[in-house]
Protein backbone atom coordinates (compact mmCIF):
# COMPACT_ATOMS: atom_id res chain seq x y z
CA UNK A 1 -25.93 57.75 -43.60
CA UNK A 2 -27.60 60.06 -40.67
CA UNK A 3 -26.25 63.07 -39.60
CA UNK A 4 -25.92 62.89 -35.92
CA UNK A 5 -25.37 65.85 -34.06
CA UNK A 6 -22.16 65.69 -31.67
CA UNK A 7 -22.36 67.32 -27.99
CA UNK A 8 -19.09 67.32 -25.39
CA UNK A 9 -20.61 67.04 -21.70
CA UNK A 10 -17.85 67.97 -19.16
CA UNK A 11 -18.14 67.40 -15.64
CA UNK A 12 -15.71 70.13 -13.34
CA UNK A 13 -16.16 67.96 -10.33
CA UNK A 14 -15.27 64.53 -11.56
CA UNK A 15 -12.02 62.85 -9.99
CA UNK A 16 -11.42 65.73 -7.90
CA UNK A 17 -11.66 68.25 -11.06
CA UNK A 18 -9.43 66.66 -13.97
CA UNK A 19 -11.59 68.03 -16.38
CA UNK A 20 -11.36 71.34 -15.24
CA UNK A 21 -8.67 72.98 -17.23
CA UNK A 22 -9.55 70.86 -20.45
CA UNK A 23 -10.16 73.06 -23.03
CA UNK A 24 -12.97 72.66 -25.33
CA UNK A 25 -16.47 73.78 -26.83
CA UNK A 26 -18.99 71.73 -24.77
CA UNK A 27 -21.35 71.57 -21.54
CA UNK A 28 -20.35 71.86 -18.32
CA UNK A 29 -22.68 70.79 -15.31
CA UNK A 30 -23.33 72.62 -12.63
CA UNK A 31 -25.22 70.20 -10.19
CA UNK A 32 -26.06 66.70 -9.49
CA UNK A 33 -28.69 65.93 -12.19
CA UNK A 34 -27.87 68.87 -14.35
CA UNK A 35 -25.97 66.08 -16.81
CA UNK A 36 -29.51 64.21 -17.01
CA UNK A 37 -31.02 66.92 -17.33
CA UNK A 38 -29.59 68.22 -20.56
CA UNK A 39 -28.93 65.05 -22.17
CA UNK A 40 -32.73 64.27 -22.11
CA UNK A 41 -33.71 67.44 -23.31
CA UNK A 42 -31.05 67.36 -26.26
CA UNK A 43 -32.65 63.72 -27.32
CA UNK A 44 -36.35 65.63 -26.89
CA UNK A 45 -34.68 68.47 -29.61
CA UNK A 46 -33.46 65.45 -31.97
CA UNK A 47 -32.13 62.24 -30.87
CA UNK A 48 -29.67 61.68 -33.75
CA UNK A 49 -27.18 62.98 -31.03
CA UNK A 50 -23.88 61.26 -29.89
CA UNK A 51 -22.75 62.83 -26.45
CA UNK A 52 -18.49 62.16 -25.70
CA UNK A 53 -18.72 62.52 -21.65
CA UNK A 54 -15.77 63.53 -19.81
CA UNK A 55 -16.54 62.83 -16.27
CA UNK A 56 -16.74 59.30 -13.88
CA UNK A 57 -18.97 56.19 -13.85
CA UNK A 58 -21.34 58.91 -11.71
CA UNK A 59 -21.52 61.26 -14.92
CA UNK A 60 -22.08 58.40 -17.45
CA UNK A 61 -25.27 56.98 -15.28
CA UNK A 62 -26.62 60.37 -15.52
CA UNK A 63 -26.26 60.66 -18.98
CA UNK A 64 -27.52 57.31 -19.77
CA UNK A 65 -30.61 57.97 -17.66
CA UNK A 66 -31.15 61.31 -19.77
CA UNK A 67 -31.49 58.88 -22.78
CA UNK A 68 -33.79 56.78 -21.20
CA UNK A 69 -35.76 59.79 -20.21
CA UNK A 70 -36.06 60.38 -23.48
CA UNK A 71 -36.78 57.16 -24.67
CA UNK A 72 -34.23 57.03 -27.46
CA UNK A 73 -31.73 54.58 -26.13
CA UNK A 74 -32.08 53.05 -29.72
CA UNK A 75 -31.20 56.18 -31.55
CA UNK A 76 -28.87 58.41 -29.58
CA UNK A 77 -25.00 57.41 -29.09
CA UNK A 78 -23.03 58.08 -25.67
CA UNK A 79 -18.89 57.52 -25.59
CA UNK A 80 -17.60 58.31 -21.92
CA UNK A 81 -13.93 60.01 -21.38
CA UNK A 82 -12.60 58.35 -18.44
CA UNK A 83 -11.87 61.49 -16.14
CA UNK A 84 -13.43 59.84 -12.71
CA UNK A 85 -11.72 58.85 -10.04
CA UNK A 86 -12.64 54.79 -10.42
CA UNK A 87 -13.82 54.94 -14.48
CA UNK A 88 -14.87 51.34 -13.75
CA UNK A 89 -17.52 51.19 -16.60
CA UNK A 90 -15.23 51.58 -19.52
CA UNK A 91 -12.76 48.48 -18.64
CA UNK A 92 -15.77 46.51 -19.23
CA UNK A 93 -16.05 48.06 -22.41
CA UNK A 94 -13.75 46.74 -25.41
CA UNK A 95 -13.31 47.27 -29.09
CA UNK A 96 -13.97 44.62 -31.48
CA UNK A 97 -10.91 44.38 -33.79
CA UNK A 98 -8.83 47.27 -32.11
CA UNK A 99 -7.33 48.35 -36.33
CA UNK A 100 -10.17 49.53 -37.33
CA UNK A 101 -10.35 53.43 -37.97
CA UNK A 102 -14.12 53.41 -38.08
CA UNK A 103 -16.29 54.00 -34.75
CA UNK A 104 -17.29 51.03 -33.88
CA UNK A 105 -21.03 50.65 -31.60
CA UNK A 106 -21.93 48.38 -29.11
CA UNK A 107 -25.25 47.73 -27.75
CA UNK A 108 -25.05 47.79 -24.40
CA UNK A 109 -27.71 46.51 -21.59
CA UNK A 110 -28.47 48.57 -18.48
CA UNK A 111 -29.96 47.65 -15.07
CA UNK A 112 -32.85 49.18 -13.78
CA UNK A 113 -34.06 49.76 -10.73
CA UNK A 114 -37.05 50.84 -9.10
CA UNK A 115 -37.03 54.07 -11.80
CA UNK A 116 -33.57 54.25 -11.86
CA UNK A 117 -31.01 53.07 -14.54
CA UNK A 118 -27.13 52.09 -13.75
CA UNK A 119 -25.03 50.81 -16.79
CA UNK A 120 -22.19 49.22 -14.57
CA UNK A 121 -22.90 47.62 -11.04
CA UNK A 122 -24.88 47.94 -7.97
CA UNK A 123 -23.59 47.60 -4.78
CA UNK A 124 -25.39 46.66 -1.93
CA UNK A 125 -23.97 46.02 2.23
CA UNK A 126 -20.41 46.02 2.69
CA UNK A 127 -19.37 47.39 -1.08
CA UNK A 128 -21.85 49.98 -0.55
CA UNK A 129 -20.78 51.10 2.73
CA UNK A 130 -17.30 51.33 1.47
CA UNK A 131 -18.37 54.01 -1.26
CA UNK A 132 -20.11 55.71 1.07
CA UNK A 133 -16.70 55.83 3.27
CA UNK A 134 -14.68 56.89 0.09
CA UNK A 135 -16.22 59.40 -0.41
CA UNK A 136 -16.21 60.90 2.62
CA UNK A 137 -12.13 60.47 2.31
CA UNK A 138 -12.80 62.53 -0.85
CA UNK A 139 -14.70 64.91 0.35
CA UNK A 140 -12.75 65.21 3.76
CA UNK A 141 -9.10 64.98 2.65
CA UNK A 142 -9.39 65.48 -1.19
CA UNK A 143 -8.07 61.38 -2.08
CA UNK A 144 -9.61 60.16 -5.10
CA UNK A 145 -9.44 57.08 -6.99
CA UNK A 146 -8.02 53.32 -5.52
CA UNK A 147 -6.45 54.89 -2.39
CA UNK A 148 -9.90 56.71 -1.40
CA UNK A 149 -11.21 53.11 -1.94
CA UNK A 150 -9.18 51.01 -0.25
CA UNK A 151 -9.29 53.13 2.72
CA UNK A 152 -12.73 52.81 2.49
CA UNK A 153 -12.37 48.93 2.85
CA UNK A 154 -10.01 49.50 6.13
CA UNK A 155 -12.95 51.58 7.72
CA UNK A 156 -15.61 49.08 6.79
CA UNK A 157 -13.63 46.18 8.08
CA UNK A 158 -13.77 47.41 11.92
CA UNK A 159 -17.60 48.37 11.80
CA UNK A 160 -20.23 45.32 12.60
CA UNK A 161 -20.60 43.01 9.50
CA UNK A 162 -24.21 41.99 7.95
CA UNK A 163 -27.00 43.44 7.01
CA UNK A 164 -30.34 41.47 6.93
CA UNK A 165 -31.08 40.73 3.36
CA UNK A 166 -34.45 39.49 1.68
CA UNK A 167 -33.92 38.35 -1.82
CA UNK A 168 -36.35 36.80 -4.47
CA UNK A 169 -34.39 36.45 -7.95
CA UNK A 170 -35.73 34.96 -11.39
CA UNK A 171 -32.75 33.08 -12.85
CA UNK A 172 -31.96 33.13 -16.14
CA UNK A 173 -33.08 29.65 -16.43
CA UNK A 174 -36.40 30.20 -15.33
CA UNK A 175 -36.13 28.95 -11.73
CA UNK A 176 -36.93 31.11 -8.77
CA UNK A 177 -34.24 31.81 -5.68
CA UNK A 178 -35.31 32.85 -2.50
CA UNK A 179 -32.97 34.00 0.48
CA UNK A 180 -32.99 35.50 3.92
CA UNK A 181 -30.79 36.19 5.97
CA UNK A 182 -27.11 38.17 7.56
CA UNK A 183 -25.87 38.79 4.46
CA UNK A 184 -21.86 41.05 4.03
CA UNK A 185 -22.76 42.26 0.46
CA UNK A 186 -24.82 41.99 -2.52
CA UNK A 187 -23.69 42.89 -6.11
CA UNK A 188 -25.94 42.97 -9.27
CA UNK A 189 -23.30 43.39 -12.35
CA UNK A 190 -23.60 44.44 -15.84
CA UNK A 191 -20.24 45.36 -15.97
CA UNK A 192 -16.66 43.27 -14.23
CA UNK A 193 -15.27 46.13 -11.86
CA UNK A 194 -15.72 48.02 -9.19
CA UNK A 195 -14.00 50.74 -6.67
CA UNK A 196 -11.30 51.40 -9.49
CA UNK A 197 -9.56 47.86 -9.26
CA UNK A 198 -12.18 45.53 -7.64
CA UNK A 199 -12.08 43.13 -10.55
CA UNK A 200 -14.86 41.25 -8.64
CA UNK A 201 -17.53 39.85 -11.80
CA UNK A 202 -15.22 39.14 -14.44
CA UNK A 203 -17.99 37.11 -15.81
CA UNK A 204 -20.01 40.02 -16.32
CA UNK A 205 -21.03 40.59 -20.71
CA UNK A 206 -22.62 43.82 -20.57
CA UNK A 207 -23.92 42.47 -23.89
CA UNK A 208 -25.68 39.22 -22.93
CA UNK A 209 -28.83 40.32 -21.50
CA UNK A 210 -28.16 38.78 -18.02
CA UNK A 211 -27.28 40.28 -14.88
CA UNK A 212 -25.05 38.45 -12.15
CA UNK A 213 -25.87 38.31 -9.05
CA UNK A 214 -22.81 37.90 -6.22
CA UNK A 215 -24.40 37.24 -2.78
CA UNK A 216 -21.72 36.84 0.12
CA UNK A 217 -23.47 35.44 3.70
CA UNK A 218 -21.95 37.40 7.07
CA UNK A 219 -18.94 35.80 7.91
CA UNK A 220 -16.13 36.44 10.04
CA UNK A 221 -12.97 39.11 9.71
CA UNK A 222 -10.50 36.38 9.52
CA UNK A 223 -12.60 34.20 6.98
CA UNK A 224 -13.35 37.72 5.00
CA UNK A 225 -9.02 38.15 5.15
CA UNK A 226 -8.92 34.63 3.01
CA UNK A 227 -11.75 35.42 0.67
CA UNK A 228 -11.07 39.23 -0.08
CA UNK A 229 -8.07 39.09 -2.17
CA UNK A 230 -9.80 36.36 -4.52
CA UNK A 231 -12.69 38.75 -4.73
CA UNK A 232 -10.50 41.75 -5.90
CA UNK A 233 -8.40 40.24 -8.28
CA UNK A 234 -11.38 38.22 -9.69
CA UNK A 235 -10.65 34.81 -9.14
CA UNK A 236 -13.16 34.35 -6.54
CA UNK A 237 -15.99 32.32 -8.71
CA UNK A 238 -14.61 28.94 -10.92
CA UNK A 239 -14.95 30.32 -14.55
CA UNK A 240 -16.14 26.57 -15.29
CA UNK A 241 -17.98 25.05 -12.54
CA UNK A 242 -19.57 28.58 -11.60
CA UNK A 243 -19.20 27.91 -7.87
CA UNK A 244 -16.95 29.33 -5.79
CA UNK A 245 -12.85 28.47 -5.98
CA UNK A 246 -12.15 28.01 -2.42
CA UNK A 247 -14.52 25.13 -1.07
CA UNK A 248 -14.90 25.98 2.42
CA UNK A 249 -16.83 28.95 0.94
CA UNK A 250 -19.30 26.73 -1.09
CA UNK A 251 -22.22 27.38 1.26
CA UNK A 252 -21.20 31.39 2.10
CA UNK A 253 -20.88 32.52 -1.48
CA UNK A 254 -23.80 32.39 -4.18
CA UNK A 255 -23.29 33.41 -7.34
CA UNK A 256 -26.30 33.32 -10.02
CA UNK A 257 -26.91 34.75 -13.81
CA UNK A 258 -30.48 36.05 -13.00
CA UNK A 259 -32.97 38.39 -14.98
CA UNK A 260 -34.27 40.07 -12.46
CA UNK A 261 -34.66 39.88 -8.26
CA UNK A 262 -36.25 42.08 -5.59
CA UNK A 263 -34.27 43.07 -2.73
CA UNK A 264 -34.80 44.42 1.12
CA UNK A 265 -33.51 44.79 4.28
CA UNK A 266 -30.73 47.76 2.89
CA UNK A 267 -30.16 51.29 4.37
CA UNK A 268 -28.83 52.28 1.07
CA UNK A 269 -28.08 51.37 -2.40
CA UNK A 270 -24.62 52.66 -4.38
CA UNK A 271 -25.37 52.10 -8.68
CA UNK A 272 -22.02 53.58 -10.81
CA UNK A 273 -20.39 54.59 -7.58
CA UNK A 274 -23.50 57.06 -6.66
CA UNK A 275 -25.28 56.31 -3.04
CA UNK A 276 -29.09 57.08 -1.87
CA UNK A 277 -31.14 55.91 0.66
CA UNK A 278 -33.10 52.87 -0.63
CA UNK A 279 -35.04 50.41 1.45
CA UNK A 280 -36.33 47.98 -0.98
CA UNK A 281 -35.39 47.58 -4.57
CA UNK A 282 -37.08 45.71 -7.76
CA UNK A 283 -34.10 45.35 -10.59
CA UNK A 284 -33.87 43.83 -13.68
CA UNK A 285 -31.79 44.07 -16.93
CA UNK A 286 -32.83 46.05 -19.70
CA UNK A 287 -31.65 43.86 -22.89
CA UNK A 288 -30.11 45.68 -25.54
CA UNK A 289 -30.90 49.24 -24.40
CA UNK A 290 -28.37 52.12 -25.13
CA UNK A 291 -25.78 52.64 -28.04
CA UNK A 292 -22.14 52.94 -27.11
CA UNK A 293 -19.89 54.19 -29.27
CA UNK A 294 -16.44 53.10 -28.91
């Protein structure tokens, strides 16, 4: 059996600072890219490391990048503490057989993007916009988690919809999709949730070396009312058929298992609940690519 080294990553300003009166030997960041930072050059040092991250989605996409950085996503081990304020990643994340008393890993795919990793979701248009709002709640009046969120939606709701949207996508049956056009959002999932209790790709296998792609045309605030609730709670797409469950959406909503698409016409881009400015994108899944440790 190999020794592998264990490391506790806290971050102070996750979820509005739950972690900060944990007690416990460990790293705390400092910064925005400080959690990369280390964890890359701790896998440099030896990368039979397993880092335990207590933080959000935000702190686990940093460490997984450090990995990657390092190129040992098939050696090191990550487990993330859910101490954010949406912790979306792990409820994607299940045991297999939940008796056992031995760690269990999973191999887990990631989606890159440009030169960027995210383990859980990208958000493009409206969802995007809605982070963006969040955390500006967050920042502004100190509300975290669902209620930050959900505000965000009400803000989002009264501001012009669409966004002009060029997509090419490689399917994961081969065949090529093309769009342009007004779109209200686009979301690339690994992973089923989003904004804390947006259950809104419960198709998602972050195991299955496909991405899903949910693509949702500019519509109208009353015909967004009707289709919003069925997007949250994740009933939105026909687990059998694959198209959507309210027919009068059938030419508004696209949904598509692809391997990889490129992307443009976006302000911005939000991966793991993170925003930056981002123009253009190329993504694609990265099969297989980092060890969780459950």
């Amino acid at each position: 059996m190999i020794f592998m080294r264990e490391i506790t990553i806290y971050n102070p300003a996750a979820g509005n600072g739950k972690t900060k009166n944990l007690i416990g030997e460990g790293y705390r960041t400092t910064y925005k890219g400080d959690c990369r930072r280390f964890v890359k050059e701790e896998c440099l040092k030896d990368p039979n490391v397993h880092f335990t991250v207590y933080g959000g989605d935000g702190t686990l996409n940093e460490a997984i990048s450090g990995i990657m950085d390092a190129g040992t996503g098939n050696i090191s081990q990550i487990t993330a503490m859910p101490y954010g304020s949406g912790n979306d990643t792990v409820k994607s994340i299940t045991p297999k057989g939940e008796d056992s008393k031995e760690p269990q890993v999973e191999t887990l795919d990631l989606i890159k993007y440009n030169d960027h990793y995210g383990i859980n979701m990208l958000n493009i248009g409206f969802d995007c916009n809605v982070v963006a709002s969040a955390a500006r709640f967050k920042k502004r009046f100190k509300i975290a988690g669902k209620l930050s969120y959900l505000l965000g939606v009400a803000t989002e709701f009264f501001k012009p919809f669409g966004e002009e949207f060029t997509i090419d996508a490689i399917c994961e049956d081969g065949r090529h999709f093309t769009f342009s056009g007004s779109c209200l959002l686009c979301a690339v999932c690994n992973g089923e949730w989003c904004g804390g209790s947006f259950h809104n790709s419960p198709l998602s296998n972050m195991s299955d070396g496909v991405l899903e792609l949910m693509l949702i045309k500019k519509m109208t605030r009353m015909s967004f009312i009707k289709l919003i609730g069925k997007y949250k709670d994740g009933t939105l797409i026909d687990k059998k058929t694959l198209k959507t469950s309210i027919p009068e959406y059938d030419d508004t909503v696209i949904y598509l298992r692809i391997k990889s698409m490129k992307i443009s016409g976006m302000k911005q881009i939000c991966s793991d609940g993170e925003i930056e400015d981002c123009q253009e994108a190329e993504i694609s899944v990265v099969p297989a690519a980092i060890n969780y440790r459950v």
